[in-house]
PDB file of N, CA and C in Angstrom:
ATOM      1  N   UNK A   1      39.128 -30.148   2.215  1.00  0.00           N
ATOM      2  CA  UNK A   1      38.438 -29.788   0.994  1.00  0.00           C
ATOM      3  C   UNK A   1      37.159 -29.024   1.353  1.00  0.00           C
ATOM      4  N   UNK A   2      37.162 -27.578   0.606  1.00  0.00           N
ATOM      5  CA  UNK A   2      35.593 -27.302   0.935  1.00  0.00           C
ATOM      6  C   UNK A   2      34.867 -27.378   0.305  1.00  0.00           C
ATOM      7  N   UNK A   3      33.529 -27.493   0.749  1.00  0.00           N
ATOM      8  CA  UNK A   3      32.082 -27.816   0.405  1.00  0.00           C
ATOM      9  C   UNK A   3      31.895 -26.664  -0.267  1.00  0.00           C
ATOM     10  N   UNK A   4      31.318 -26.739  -1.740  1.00  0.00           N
ATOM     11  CA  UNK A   4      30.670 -25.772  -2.707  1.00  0.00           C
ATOM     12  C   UNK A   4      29.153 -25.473  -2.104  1.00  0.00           C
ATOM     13  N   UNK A   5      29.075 -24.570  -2.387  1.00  0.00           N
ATOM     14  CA  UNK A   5      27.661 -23.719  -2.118  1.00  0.00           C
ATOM     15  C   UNK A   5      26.329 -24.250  -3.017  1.00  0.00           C
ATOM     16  N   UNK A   6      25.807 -25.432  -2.275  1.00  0.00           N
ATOM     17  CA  UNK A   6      24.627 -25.654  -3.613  1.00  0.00           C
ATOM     18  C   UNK A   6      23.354 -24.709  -3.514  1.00  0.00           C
ATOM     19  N   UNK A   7      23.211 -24.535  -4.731  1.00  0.00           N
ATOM     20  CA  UNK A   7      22.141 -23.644  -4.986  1.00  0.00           C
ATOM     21  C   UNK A   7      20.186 -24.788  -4.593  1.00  0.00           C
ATOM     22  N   UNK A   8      19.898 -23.845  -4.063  1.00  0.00           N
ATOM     23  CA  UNK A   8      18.272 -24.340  -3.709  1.00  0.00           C
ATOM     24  C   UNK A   8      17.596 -25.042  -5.170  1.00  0.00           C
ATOM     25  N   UNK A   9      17.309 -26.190  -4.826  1.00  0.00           N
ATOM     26  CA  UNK A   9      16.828 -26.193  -6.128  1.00  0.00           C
ATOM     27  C   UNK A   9      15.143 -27.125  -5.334  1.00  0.00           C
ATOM     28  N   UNK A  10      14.690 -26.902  -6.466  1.00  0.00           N
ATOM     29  CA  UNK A  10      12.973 -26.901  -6.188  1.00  0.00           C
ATOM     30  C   UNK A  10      12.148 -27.756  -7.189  1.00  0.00           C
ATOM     31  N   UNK A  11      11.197 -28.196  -7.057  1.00  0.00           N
ATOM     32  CA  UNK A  11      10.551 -29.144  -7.651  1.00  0.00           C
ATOM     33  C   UNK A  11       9.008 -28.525  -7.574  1.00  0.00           C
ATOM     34  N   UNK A  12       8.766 -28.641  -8.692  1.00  0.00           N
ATOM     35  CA  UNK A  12       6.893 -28.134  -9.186  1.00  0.00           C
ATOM     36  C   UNK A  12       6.016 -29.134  -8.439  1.00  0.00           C
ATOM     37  N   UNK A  13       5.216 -29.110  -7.729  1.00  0.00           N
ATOM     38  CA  UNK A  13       4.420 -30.024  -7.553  1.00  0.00           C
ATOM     39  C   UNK A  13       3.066 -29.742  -8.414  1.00  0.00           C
ATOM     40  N   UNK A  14       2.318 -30.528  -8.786  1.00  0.00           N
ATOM     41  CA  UNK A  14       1.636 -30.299  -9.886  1.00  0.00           C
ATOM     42  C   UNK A  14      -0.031 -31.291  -9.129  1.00  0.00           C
ATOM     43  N   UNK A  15      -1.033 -30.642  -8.910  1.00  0.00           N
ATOM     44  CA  UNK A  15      -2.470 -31.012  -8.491  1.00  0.00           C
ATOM     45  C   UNK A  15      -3.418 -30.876  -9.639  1.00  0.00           C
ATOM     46  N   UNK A  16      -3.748 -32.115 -10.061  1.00  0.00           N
ATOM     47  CA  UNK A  16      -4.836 -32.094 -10.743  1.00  0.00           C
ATOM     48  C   UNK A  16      -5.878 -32.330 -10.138  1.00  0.00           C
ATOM     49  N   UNK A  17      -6.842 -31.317 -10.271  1.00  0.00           N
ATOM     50  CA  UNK A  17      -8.268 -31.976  -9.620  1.00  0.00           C
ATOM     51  C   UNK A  17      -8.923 -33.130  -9.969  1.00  0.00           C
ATOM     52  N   UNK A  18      -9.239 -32.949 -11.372  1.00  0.00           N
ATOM     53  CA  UNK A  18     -10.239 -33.555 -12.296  1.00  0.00           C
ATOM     54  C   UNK A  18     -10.223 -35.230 -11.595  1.00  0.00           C
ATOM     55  N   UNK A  19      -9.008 -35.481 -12.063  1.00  0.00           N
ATOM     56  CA  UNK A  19      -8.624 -36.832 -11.574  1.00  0.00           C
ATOM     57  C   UNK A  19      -7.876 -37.318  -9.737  1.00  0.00           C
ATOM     58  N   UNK A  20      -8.294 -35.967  -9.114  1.00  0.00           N
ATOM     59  CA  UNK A  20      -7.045 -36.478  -7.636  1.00  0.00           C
ATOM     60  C   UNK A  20      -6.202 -36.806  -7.529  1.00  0.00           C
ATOM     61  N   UNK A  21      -5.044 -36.404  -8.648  1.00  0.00           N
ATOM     62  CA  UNK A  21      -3.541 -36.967  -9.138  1.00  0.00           C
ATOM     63  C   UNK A  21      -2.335 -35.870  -8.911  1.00  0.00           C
ATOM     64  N   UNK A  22      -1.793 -36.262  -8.000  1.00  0.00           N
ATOM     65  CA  UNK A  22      -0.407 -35.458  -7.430  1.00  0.00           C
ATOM     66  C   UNK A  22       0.803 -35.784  -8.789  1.00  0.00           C
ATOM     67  N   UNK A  23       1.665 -34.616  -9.439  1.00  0.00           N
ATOM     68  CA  UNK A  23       2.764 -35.052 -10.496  1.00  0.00           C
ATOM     69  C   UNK A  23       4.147 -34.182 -10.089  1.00  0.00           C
ATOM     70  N   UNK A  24       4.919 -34.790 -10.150  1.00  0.00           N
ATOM     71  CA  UNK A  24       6.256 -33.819  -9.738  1.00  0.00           C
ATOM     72  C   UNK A  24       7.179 -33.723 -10.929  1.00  0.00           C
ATOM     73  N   UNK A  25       7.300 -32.377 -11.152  1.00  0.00           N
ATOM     74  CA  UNK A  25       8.673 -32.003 -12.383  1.00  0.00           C
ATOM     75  C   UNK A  25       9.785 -30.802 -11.837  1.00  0.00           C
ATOM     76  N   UNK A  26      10.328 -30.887 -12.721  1.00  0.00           N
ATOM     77  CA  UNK A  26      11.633 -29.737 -12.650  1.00  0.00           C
ATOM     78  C   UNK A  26      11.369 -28.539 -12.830  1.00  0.00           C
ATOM     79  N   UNK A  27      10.511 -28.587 -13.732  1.00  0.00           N
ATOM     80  CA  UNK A  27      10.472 -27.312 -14.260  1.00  0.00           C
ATOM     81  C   UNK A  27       8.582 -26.894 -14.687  1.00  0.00           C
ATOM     82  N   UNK A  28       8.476 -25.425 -15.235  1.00  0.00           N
ATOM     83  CA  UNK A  28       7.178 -25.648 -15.211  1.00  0.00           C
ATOM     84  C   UNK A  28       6.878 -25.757 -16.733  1.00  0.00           C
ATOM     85  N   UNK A  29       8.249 -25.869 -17.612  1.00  0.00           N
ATOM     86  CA  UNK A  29       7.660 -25.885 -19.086  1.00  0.00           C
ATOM     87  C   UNK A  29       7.681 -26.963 -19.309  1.00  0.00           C
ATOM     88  N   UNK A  30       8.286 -28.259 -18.477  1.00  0.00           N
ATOM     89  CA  UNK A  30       8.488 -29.602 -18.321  1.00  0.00           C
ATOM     90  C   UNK A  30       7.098 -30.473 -17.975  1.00  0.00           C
ATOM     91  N   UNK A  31       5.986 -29.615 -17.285  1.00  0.00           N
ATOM     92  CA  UNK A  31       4.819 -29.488 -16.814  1.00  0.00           C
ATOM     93  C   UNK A  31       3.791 -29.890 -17.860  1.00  0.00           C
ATOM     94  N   UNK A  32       4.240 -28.826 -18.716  1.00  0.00           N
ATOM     95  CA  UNK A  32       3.275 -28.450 -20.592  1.00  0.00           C
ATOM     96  C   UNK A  32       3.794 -29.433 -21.256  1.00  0.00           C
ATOM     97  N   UNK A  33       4.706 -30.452 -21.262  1.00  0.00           N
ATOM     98  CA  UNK A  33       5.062 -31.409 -21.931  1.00  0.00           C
ATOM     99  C   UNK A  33       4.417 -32.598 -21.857  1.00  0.00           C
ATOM    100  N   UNK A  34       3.668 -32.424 -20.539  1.00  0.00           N
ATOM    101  CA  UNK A  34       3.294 -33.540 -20.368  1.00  0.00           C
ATOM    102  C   UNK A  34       1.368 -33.304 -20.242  1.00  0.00           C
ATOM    103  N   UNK A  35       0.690 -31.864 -20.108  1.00  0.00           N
ATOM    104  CA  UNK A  35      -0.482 -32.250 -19.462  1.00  0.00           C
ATOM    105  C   UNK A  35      -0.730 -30.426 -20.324  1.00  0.00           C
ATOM    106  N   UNK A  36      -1.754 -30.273 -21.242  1.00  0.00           N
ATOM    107  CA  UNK A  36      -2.178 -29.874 -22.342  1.00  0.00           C
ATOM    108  C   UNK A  36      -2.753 -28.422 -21.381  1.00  0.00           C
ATOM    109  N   UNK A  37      -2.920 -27.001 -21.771  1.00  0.00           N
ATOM    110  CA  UNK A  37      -3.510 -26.173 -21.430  1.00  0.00           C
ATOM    111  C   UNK A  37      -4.916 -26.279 -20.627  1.00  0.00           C
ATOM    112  N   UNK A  38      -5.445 -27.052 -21.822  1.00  0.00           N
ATOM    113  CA  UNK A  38      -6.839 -27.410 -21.295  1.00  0.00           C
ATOM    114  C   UNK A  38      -6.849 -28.108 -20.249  1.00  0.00           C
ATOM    115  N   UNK A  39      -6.242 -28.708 -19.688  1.00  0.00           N
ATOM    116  CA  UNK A  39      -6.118 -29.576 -18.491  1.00  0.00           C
ATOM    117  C   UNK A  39      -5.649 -28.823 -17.287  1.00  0.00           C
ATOM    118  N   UNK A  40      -4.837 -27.875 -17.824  1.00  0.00           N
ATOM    119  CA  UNK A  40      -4.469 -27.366 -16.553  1.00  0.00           C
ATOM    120  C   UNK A  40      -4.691 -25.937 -16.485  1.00  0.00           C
ATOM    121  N   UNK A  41      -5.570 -26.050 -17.039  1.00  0.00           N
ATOM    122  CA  UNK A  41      -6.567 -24.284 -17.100  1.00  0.00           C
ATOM    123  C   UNK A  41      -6.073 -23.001 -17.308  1.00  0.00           C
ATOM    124  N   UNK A  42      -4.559 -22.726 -17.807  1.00  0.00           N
ATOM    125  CA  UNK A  42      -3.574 -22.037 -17.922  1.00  0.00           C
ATOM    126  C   UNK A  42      -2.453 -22.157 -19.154  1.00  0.00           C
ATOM    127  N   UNK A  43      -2.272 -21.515 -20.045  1.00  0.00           N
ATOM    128  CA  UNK A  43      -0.979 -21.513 -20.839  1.00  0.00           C
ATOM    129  C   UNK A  43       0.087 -21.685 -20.334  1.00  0.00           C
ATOM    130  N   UNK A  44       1.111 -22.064 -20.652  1.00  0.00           N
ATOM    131  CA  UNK A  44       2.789 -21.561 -20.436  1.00  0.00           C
ATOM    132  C   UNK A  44       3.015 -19.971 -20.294  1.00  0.00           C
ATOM    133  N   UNK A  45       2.648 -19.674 -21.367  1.00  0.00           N
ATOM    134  CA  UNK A  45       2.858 -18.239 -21.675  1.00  0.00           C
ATOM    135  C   UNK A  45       2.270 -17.196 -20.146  1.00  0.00           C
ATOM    136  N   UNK A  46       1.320 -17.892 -20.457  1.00  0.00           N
ATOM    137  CA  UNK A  46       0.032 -16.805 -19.135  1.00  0.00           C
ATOM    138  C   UNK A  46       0.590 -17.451 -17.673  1.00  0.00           C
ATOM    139  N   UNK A  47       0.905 -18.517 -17.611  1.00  0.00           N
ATOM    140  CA  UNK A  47       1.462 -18.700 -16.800  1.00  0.00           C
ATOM    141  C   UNK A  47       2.909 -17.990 -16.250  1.00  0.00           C
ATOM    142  N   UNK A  48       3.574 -17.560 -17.062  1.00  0.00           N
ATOM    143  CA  UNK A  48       4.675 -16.948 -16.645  1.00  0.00           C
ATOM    144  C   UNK A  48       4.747 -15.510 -16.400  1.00  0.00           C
ATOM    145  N   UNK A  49       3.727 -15.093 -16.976  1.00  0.00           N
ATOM    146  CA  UNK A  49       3.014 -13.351 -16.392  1.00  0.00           C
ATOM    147  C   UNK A  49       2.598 -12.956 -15.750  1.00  0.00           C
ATOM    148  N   UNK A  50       1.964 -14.622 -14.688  1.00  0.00           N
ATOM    149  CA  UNK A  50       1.319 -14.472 -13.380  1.00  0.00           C
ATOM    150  C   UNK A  50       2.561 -13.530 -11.952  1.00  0.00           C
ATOM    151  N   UNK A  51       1.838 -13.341 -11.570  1.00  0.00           N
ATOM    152  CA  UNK A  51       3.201 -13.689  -9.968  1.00  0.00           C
ATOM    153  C   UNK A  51       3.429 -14.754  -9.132  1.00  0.00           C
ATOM    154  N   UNK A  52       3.027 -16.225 -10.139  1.00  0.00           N
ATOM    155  CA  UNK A  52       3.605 -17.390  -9.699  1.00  0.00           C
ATOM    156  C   UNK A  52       5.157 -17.496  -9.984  1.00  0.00           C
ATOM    157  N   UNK A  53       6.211 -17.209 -11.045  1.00  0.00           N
ATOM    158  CA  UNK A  53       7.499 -17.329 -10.543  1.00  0.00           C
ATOM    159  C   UNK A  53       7.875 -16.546  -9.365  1.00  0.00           C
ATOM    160  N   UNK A  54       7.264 -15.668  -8.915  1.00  0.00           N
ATOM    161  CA  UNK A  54       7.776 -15.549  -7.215  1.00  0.00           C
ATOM    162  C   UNK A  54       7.434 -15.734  -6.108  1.00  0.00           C
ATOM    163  N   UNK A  55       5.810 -16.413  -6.378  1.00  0.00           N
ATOM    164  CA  UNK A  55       5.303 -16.977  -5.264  1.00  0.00           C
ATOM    165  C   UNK A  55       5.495 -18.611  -5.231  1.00  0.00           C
ATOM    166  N   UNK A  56       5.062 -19.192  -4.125  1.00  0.00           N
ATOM    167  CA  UNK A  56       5.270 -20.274  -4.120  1.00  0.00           C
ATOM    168  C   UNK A  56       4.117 -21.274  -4.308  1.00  0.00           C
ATOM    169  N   UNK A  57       2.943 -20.370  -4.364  1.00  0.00           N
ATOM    170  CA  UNK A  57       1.538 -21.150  -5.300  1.00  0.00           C
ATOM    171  C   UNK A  57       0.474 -20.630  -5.905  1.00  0.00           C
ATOM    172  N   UNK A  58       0.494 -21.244  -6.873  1.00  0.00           N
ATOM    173  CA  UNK A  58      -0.719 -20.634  -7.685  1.00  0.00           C
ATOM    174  C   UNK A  58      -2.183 -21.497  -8.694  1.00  0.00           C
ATOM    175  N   UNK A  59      -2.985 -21.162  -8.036  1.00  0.00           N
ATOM    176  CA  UNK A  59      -3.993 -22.198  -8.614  1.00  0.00           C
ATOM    177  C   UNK A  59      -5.207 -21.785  -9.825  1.00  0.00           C
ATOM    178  N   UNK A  60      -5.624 -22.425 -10.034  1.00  0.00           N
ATOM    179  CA  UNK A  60      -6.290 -22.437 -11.474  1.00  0.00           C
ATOM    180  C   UNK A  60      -7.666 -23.322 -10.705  1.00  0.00           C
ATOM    181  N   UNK A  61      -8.821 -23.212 -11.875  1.00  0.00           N
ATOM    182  CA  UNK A  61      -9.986 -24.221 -11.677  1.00  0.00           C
ATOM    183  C   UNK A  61      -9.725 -25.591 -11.281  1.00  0.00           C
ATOM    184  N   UNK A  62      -8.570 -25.968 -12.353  1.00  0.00           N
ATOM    185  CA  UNK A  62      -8.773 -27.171 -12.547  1.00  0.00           C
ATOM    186  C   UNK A  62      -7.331 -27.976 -11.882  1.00  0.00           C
ATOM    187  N   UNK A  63      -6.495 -27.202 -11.728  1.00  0.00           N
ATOM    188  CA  UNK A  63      -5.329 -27.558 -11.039  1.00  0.00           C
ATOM    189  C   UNK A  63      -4.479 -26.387 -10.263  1.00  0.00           C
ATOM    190  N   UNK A  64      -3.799 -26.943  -9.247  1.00  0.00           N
ATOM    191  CA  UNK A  64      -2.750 -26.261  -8.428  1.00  0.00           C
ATOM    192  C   UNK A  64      -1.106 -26.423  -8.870  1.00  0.00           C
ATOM    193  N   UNK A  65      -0.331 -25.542  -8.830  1.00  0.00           N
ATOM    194  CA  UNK A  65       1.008 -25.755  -8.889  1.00  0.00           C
ATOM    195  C   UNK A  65       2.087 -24.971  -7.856  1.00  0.00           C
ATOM    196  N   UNK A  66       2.520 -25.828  -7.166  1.00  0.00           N
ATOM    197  CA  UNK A  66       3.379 -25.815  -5.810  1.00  0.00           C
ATOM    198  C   UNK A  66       4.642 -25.971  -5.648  1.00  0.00           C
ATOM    199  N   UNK A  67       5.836 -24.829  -5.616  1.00  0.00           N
ATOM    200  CA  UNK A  67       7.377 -25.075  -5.158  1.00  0.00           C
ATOM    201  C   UNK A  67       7.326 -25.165  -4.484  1.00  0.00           C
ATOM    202  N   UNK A  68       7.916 -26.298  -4.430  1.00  0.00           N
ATOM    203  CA  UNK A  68       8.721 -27.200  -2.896  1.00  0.00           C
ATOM    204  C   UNK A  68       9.854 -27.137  -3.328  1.00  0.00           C
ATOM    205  N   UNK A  69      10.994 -27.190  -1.782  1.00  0.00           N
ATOM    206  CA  UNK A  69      12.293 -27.620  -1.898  1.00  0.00           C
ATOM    207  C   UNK A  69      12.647 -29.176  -2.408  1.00  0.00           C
ATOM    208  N   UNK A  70      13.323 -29.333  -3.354  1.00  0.00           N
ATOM    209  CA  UNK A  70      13.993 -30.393  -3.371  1.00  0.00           C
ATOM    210  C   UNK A  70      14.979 -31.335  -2.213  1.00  0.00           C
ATOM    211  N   UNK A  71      15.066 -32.275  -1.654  1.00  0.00           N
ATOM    212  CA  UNK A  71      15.966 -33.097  -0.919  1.00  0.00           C
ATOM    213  C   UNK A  71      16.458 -33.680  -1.449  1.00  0.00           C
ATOM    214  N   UNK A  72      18.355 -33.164  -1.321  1.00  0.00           N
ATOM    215  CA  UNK A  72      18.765 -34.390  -1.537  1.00  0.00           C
ATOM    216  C   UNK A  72      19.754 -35.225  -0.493  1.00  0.00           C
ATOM    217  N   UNK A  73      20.135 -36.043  -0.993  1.00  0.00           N
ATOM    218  CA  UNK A  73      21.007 -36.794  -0.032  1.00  0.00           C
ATOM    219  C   UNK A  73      22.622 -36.271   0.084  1.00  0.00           C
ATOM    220  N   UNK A  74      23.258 -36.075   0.945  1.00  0.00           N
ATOM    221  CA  UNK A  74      24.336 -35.018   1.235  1.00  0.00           C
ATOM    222  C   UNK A  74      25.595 -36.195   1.240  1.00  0.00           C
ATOM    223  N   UNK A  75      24.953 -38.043   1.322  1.00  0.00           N
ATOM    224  CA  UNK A  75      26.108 -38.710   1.479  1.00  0.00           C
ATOM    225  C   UNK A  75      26.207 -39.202   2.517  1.00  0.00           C
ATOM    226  N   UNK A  76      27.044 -40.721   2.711  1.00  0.00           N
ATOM    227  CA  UNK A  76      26.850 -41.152   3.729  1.00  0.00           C
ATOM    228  C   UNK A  76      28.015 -40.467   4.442  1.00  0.00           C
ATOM    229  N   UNK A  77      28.365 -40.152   5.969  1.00  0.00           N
ATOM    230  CA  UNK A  77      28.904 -39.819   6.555  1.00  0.00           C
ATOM    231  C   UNK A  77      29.048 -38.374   6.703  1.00  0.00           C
ATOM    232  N   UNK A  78      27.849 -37.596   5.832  1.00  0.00           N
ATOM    233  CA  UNK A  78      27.869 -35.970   5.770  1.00  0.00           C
ATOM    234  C   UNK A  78      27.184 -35.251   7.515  1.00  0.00           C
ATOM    235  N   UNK A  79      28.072 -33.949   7.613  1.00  0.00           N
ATOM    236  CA  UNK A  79      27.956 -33.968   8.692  1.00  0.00           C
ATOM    237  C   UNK A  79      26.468 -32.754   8.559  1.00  0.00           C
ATOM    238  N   UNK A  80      25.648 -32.795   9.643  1.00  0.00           N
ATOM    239  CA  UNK A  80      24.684 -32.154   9.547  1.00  0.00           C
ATOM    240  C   UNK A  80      24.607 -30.728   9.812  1.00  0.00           C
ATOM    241  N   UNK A  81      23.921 -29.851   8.762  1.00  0.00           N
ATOM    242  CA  UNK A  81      24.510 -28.687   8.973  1.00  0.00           C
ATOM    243  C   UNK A  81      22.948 -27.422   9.382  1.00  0.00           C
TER     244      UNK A  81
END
């Protein structure tokens, strides 16, 4: 049987200063659901006009936001590739 091709998938890491609080989501509109413009010194909107969807960080006053690779587990007995 062959192994399907998984696609990279990535996780937001999310730095708040204010408070010294590390948050991890899926996505970055998943981000705004949880933690208000004002908090994170940036819109959704303005955020997506940046050249943060192709870089891998981009920071603000008051917070940082960081793609990382996701890990996952391949299974017990998966062979290492």
């Amino acid at each position: 049987m062959e192994e399907k091709e998984k696609k990279e998938r990535t996780v937001i890491h999310l730095y708040i200063k204010e408070n010294d609080t590390h948050h991890y989501f899926g996505s970055i509109a998943n981000v705004f659901e949880y933690f208000s413009p004002d908090i994170l010194g940036i819109s959704y909107g303005s955020l997506r006009i940046t050249d943060y969807p192709t870089k891998k960080l981009f920071k603000t006053q008051s917070a940082s936001f960081e793609k990382e690779p996701f890990c996952q587990n391949r299974g017990i007995g998966a062979k290492n590739k």
